[in-house]
C-alpha atoms as a PDB file:
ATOM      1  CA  UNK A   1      -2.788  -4.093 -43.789  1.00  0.00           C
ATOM      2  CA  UNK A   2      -4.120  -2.370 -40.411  1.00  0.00           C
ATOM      3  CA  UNK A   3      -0.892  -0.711 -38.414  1.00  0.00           C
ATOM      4  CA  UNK A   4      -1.236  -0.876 -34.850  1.00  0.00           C
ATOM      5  CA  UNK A   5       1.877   1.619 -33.652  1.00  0.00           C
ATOM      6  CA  UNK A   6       2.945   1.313 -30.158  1.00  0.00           C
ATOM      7  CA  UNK A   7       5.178  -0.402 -27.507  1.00  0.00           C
ATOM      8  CA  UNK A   8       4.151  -3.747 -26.224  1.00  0.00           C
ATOM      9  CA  UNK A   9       4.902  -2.787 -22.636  1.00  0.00           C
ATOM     10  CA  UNK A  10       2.338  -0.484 -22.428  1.00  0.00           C
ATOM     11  CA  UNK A  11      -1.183  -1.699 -20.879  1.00  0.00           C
ATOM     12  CA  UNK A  12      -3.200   0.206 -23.567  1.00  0.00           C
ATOM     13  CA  UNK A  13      -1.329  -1.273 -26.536  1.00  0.00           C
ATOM     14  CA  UNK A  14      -1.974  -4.631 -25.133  1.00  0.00           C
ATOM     15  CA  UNK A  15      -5.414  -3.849 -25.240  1.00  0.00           C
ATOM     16  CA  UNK A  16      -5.550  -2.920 -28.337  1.00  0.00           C
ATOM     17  CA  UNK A  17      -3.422  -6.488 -29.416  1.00  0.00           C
ATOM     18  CA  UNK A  18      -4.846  -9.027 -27.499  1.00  0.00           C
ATOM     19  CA  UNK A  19      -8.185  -7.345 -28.924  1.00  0.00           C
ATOM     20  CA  UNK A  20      -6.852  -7.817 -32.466  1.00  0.00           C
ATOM     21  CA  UNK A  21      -5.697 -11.238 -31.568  1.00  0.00           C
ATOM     22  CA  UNK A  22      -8.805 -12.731 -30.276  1.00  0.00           C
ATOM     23  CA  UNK A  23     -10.445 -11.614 -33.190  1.00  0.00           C
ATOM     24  CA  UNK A  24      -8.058 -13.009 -35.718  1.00  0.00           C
ATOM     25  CA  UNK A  25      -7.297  -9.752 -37.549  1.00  0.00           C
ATOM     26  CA  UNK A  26      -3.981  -9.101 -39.604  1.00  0.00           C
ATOM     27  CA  UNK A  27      -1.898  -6.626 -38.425  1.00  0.00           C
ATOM     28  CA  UNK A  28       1.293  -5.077 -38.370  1.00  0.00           C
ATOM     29  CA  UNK A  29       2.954  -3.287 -35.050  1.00  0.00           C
ATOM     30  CA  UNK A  30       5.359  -1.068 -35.490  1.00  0.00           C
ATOM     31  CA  UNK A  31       7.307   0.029 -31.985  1.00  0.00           C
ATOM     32  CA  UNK A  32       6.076   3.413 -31.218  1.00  0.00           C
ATOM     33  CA  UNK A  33       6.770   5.278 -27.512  1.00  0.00           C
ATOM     34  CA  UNK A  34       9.480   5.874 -25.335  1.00  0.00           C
ATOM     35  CA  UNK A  35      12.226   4.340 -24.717  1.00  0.00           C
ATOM     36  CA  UNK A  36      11.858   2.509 -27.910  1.00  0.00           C
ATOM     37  CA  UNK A  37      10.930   5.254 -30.410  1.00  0.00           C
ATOM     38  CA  UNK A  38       9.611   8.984 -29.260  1.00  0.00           C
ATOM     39  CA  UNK A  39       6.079   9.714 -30.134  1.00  0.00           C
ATOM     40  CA  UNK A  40       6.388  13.442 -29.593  1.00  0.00           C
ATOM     41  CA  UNK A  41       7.876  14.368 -33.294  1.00  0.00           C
ATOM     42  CA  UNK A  42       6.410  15.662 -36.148  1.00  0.00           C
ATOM     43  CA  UNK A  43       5.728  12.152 -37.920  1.00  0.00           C
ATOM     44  CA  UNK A  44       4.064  10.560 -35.100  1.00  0.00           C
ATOM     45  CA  UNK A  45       1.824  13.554 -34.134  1.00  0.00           C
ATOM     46  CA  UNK A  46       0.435  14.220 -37.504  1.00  0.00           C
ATOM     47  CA  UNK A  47      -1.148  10.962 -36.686  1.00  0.00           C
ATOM     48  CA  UNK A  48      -1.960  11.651 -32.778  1.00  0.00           C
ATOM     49  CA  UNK A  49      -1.261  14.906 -31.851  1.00  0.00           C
ATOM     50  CA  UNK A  50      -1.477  13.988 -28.166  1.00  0.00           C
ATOM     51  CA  UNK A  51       1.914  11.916 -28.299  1.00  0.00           C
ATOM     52  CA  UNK A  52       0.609   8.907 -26.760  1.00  0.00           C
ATOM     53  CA  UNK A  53       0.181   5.489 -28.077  1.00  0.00           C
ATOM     54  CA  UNK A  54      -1.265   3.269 -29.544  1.00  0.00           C
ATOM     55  CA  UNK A  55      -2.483   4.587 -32.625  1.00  0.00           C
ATOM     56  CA  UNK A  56      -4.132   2.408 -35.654  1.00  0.00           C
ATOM     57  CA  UNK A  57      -3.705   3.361 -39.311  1.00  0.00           C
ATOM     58  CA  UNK A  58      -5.871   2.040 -42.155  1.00  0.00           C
ATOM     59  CA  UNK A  59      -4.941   0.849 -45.422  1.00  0.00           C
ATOM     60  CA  UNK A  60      -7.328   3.618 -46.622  1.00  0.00           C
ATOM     61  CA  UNK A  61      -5.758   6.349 -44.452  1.00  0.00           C
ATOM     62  CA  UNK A  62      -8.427   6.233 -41.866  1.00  0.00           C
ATOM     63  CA  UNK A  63      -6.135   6.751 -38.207  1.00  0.00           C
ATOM     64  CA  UNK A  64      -8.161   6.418 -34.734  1.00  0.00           C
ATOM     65  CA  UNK A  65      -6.141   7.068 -31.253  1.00  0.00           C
ATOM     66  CA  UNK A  66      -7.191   6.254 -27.574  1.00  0.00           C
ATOM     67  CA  UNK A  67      -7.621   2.192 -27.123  1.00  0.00           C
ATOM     68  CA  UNK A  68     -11.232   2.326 -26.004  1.00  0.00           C
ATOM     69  CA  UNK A  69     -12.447   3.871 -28.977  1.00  0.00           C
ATOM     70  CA  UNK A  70      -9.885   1.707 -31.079  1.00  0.00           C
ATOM     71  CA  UNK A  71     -11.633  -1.583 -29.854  1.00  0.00           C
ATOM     72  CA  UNK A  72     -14.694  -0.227 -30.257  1.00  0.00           C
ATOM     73  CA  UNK A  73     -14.197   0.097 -33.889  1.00  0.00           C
ATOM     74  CA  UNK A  74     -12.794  -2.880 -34.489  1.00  0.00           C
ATOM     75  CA  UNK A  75     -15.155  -5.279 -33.205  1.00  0.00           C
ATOM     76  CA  UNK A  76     -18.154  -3.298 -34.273  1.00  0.00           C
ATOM     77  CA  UNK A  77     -16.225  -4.003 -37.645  1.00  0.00           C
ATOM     78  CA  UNK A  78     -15.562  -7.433 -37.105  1.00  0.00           C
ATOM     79  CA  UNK A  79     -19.237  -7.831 -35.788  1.00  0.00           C
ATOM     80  CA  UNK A  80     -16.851 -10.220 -33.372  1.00  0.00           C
ATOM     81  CA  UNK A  81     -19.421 -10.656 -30.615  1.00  0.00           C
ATOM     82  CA  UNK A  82     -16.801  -8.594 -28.416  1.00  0.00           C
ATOM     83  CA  UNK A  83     -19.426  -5.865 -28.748  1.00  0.00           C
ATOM     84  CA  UNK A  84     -22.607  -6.594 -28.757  1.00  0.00           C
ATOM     85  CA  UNK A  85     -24.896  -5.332 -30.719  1.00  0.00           C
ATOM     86  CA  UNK A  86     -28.226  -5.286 -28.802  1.00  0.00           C
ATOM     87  CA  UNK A  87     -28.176  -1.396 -27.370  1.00  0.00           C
ATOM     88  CA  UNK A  88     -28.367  -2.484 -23.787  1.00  0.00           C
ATOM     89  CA  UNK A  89     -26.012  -5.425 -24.076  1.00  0.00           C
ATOM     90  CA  UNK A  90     -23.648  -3.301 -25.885  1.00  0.00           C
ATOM     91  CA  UNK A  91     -24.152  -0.496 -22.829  1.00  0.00           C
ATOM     92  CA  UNK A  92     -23.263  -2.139 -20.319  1.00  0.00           C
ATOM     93  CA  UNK A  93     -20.086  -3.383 -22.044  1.00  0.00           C
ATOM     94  CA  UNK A  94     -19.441   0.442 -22.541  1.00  0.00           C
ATOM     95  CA  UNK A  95     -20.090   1.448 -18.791  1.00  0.00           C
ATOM     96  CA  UNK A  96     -17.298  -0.897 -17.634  1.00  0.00           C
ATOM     97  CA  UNK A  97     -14.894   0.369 -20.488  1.00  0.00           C
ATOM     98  CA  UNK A  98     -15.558   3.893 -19.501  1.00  0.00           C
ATOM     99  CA  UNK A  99     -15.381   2.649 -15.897  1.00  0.00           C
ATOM    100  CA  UNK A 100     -12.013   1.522 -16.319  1.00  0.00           C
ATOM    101  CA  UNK A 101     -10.765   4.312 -18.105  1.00  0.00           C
ATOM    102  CA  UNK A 102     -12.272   7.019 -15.917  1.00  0.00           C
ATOM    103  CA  UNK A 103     -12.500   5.237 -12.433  1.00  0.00           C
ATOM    104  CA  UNK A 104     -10.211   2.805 -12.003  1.00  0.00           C
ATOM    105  CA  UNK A 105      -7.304   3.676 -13.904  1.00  0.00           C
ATOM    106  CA  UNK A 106      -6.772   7.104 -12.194  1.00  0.00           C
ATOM    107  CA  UNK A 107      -6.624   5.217  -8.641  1.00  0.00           C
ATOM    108  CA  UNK A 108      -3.207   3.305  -9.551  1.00  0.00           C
ATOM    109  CA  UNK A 109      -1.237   5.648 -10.955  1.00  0.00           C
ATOM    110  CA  UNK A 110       0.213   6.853  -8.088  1.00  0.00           C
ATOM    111  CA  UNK A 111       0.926   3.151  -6.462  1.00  0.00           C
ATOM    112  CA  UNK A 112       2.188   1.665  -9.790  1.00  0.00           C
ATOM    113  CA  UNK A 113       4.975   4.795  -9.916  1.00  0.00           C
ATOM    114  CA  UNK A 114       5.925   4.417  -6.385  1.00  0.00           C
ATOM    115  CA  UNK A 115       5.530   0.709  -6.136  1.00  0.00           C
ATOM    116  CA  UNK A 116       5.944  -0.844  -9.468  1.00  0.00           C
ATOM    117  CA  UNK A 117       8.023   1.690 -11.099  1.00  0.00           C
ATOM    118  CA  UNK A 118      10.014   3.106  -8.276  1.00  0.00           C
ATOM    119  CA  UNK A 119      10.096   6.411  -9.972  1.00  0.00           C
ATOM    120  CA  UNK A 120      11.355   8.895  -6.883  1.00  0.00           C
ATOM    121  CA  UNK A 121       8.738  11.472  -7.650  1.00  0.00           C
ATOM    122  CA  UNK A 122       6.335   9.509  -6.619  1.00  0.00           C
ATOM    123  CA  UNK A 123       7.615   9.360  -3.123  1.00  0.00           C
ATOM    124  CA  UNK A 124       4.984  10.814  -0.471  1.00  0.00           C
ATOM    125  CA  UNK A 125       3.781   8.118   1.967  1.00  0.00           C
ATOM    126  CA  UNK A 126       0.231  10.009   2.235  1.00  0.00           C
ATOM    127  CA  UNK A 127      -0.437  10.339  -1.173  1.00  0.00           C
ATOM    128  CA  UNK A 128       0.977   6.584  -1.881  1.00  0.00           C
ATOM    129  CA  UNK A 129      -1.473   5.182   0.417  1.00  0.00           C
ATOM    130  CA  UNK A 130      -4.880   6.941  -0.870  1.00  0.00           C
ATOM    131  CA  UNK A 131      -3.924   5.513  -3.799  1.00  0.00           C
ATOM    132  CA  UNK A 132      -3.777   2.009  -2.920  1.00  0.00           C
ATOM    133  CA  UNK A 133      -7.005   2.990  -0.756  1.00  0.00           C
ATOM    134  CA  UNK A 134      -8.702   4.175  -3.784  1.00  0.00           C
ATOM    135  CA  UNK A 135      -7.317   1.422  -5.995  1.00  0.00           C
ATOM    136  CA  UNK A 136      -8.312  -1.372  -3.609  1.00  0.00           C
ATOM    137  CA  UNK A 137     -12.108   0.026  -3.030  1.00  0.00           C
ATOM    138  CA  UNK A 138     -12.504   0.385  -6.660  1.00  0.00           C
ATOM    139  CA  UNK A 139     -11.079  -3.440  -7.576  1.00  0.00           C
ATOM    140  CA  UNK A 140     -13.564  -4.034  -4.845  1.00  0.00           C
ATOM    141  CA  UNK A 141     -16.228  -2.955  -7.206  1.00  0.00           C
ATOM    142  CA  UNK A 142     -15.203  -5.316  -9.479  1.00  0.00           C
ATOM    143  CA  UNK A 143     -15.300  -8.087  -7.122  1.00  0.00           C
ATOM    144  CA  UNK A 144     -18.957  -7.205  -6.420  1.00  0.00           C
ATOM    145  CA  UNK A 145     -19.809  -7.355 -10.334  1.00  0.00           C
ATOM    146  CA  UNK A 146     -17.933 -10.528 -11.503  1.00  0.00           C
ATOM    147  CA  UNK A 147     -19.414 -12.298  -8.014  1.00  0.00           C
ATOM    148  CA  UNK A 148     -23.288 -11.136  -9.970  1.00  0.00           C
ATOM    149  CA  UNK A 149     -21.928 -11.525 -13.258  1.00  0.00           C
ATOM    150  CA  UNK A 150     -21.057 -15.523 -13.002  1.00  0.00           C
ATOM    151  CA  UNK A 151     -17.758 -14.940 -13.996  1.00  0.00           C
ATOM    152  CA  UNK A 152     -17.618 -12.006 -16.583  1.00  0.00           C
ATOM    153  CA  UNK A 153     -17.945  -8.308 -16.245  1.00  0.00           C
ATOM    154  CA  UNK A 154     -20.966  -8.158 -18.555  1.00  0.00           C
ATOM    155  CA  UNK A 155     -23.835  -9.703 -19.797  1.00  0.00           C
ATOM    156  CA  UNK A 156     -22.606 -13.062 -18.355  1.00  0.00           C
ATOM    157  CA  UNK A 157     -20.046 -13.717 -21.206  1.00  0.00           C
ATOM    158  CA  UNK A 158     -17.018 -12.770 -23.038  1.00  0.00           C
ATOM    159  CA  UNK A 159     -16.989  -9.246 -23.969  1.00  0.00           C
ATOM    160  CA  UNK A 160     -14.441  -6.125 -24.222  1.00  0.00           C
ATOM    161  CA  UNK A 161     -14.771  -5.283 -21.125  1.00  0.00           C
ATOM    162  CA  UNK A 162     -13.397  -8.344 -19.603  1.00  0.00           C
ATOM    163  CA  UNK A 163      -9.993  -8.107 -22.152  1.00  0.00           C
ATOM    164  CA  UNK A 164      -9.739  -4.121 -20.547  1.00  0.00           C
ATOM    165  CA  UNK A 165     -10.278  -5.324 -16.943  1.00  0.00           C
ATOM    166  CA  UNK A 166      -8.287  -8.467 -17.541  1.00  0.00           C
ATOM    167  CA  UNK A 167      -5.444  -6.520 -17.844  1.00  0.00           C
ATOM    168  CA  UNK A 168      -6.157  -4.015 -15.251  1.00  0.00           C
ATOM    169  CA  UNK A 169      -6.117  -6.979 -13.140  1.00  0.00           C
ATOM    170  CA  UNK A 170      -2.410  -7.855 -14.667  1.00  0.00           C
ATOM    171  CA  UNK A 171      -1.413  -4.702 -12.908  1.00  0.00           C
ATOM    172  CA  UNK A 172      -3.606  -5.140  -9.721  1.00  0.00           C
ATOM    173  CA  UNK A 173      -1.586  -8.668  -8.923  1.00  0.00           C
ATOM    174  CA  UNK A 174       1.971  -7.347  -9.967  1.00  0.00           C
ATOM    175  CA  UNK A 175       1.922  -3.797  -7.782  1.00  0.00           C
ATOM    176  CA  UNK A 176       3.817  -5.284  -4.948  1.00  0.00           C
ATOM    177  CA  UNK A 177       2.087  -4.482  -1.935  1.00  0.00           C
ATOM    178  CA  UNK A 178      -0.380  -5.853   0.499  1.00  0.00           C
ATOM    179  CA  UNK A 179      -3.872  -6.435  -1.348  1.00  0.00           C
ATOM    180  CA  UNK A 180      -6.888  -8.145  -0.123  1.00  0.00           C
ATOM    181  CA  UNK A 181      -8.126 -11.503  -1.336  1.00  0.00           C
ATOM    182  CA  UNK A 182     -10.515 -11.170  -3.836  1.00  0.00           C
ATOM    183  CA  UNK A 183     -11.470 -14.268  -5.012  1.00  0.00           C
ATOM    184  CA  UNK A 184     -13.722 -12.944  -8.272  1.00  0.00           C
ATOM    185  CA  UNK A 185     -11.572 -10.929  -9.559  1.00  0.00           C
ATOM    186  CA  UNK A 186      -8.465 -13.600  -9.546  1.00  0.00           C
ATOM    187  CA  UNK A 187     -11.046 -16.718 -11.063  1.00  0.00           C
ATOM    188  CA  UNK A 188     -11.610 -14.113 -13.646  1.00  0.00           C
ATOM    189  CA  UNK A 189      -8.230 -13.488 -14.409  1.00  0.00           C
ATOM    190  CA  UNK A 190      -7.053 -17.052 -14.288  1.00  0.00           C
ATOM    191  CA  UNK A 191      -9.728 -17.515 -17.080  1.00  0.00           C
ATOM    192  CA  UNK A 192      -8.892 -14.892 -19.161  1.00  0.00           C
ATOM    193  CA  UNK A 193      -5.211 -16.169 -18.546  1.00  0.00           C
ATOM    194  CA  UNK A 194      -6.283 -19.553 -20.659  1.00  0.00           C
ATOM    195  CA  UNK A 195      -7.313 -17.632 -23.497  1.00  0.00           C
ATOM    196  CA  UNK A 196      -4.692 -18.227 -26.457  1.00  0.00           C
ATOM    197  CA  UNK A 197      -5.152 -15.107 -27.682  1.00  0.00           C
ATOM    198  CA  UNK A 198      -4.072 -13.748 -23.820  1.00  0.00           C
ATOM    199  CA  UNK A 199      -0.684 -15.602 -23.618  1.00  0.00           C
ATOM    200  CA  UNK A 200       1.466 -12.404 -24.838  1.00  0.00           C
ATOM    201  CA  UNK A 201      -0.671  -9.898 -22.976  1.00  0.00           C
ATOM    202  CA  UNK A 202      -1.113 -11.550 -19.425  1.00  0.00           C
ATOM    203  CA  UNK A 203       2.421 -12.706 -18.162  1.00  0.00           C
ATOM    204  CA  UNK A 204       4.780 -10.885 -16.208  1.00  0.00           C
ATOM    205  CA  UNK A 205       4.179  -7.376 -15.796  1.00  0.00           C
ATOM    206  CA  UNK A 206       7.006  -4.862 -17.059  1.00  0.00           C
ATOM    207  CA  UNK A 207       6.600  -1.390 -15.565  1.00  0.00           C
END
């Protein structure tokens, strides 16, 4: 049976899971990454020598780190309709996973440490407010695309890329602070909220 190894708290296992879910794939999870179990030894690293999680393991053997590339695979597998398969359908799905990953994910770290976290090294007002700058003009984005999109990030239906942003989203609304309306991107996340498949992966937020 497929291993999926990783923590449930963490937004890129989640992906990974409510991925697996919605496509009704067997699995089993085993609880990898700190505090739960450290992913820095010598067991763990053979696998993914960065440390991080989540991880999937083949029956075969075949491993495959960083949850992008992990979902990917699997519902290019699955043929689940998650990824398309028409090259410019499929694309665009890819832009707004690599979007996420490289654009918008960068701008919250900060805010979530200071914010969500309270971790005291993440305690300088200037730097905490360019992030929530940078965060809130990139969720802006997203408002823009969902507004043209009728409702989903891509190729006006359910794809990856609205599972990824879905729960970027989860993060966006439970970072305490003061955010804008933005009427897209919440209709999109109360959808994605109705999902069965989303119940374990979209409730409340744990740092």
């Amino acid at each position: 049976m497929l291993r999926i190894l990783g923590r449930v708290t963490s937004i890129n296992v989640r992906k990974v899971l409510w991925a697996a879910d919605e496509m009704g794939l067997a699995y089993e999870r085993e609880d990898w990454g700190l505090p739960t179990r450290d992913p820095k030894v010598p067991e763990y690293l053979k696998l993914n020598p960065n440390g991080q999680v989540p991880t999937i393991v083949e029956p075969d053997g075949f491993v495959l780190w960083e949850s992008n590339a992990i979902v990917r695979y699997l519902a290019d597998r699955e043929r689940s309709g998650l990824w398309p398969v028409e090259p410019r359908e499929r694309a665009l799905v890819d832009q707004w996973l690599t979007w996420q990953a490289t654009e918008l994910n960068p701008s919250w770290v900060y805010a979530v440490n200071a914010l969500m976290r309270k971790n005291p090294a993440f305690g300088n007002a200037g730097d905490l407010e360019r992030s929530k700058s940078n965060w809130t003009k990139a969720m802006r984005v997203l408002e823009g695309q969902l507004q043209a999109g009728g409702g989903f990030v891509a190729n006006g239906r359910l794809s990856l890329a609205d599972l990824v942003l879905a729960l970027s989203t989860h993060r966006w609304l439970s970072t305490p602070f003061d955010r804008p309306a933005l009427p897209a991107v919440e209709a999109h996340f109360a959808q994605m909220q109705k999902r069965p498949a989303a119940a374990a992966y979209l409730g409340a937020a744990t740092p």
